[in-house]
Protein backbone atom coordinates (compact mmCIF):
# COMPACT_ATOMS: atom_id res chain seq x y z
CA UNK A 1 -8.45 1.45 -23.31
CA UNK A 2 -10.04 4.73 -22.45
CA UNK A 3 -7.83 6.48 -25.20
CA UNK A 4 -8.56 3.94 -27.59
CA UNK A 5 -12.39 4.40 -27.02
CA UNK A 6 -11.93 8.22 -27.42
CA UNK A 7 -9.84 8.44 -30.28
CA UNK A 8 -12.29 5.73 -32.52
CA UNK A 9 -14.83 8.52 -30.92
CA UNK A 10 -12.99 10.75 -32.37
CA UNK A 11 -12.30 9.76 -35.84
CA UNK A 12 -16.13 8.75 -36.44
CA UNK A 13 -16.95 12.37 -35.34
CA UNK A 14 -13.94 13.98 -37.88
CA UNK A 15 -15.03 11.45 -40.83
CA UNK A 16 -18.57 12.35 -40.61
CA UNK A 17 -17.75 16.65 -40.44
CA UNK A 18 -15.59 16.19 -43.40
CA UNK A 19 -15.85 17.51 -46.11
CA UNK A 20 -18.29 20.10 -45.12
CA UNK A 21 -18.81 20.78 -41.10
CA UNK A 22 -22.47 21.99 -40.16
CA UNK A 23 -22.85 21.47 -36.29
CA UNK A 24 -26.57 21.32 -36.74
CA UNK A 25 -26.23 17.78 -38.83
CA UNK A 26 -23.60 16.56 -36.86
CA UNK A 27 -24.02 13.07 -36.29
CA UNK A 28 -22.97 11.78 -32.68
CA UNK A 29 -24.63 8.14 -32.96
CA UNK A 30 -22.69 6.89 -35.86
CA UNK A 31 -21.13 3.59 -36.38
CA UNK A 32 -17.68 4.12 -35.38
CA UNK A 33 -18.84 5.77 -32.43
CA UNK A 34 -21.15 3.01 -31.70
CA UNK A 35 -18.36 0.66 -31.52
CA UNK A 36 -15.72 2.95 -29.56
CA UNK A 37 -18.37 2.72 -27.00
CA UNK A 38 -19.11 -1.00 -27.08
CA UNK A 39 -15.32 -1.42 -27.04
CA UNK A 40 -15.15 0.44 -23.76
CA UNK A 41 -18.00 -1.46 -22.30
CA UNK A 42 -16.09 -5.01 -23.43
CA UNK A 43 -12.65 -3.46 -22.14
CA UNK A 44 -14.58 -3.13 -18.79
CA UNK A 45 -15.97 -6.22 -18.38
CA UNK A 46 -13.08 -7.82 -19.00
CA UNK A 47 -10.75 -6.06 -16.92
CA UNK A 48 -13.38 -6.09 -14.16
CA UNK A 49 -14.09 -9.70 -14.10
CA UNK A 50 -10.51 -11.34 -14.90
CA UNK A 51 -9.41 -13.83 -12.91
CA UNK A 52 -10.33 -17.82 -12.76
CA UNK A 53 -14.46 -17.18 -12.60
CA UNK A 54 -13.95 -13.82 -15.21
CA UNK A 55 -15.09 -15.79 -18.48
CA UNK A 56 -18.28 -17.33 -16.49
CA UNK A 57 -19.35 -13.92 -15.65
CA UNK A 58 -18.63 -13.15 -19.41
CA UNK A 59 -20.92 -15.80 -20.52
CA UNK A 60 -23.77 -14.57 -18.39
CA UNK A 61 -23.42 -11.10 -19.38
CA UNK A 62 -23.00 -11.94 -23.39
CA UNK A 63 -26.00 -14.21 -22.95
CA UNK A 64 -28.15 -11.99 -20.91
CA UNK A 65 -27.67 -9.12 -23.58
CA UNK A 66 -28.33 -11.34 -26.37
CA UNK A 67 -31.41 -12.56 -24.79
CA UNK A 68 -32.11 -8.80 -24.23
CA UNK A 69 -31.66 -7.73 -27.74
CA UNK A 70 -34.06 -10.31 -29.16
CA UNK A 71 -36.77 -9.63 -26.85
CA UNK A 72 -36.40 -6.19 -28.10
CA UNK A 73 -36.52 -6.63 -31.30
């Protein structure tokens, strides 16, 4: 899981330096490192809440963020 995480990390940070690598517009927020990190999170939550209750705690947790990203936005 955590290797998984760091080598999509990884790759997003070795697509974006190529061709040409300037540190200074190195970008760390891109998309594939966007989703190594929500795949993490997901990986965590799962593994953390598994069991016979797991996929109610799931529910609560998917709902409360997507009640959280629309009142952001």
């Amino acid at each position: 899981m955590l290797g998984r995480s760091l080598a999509i990390f990884a790759l997003g940070l070795l697509l974006h330096a190529l061709p040409w690598f300037h540190l200074a517009t190195l970008r760390i927020p891109g998309v594939l490192q966007r989703i190594a990190v929500c795949y993490l999170l997901a990986a965590l939550l799962v593994l953390l809440t598994g069991g016979v209750m797991g996929w109610r705690l799931q529910a609560v947790v998917a709902g409360a963020l997507l009640v959280g990203y629309w009142g952001c936005s």
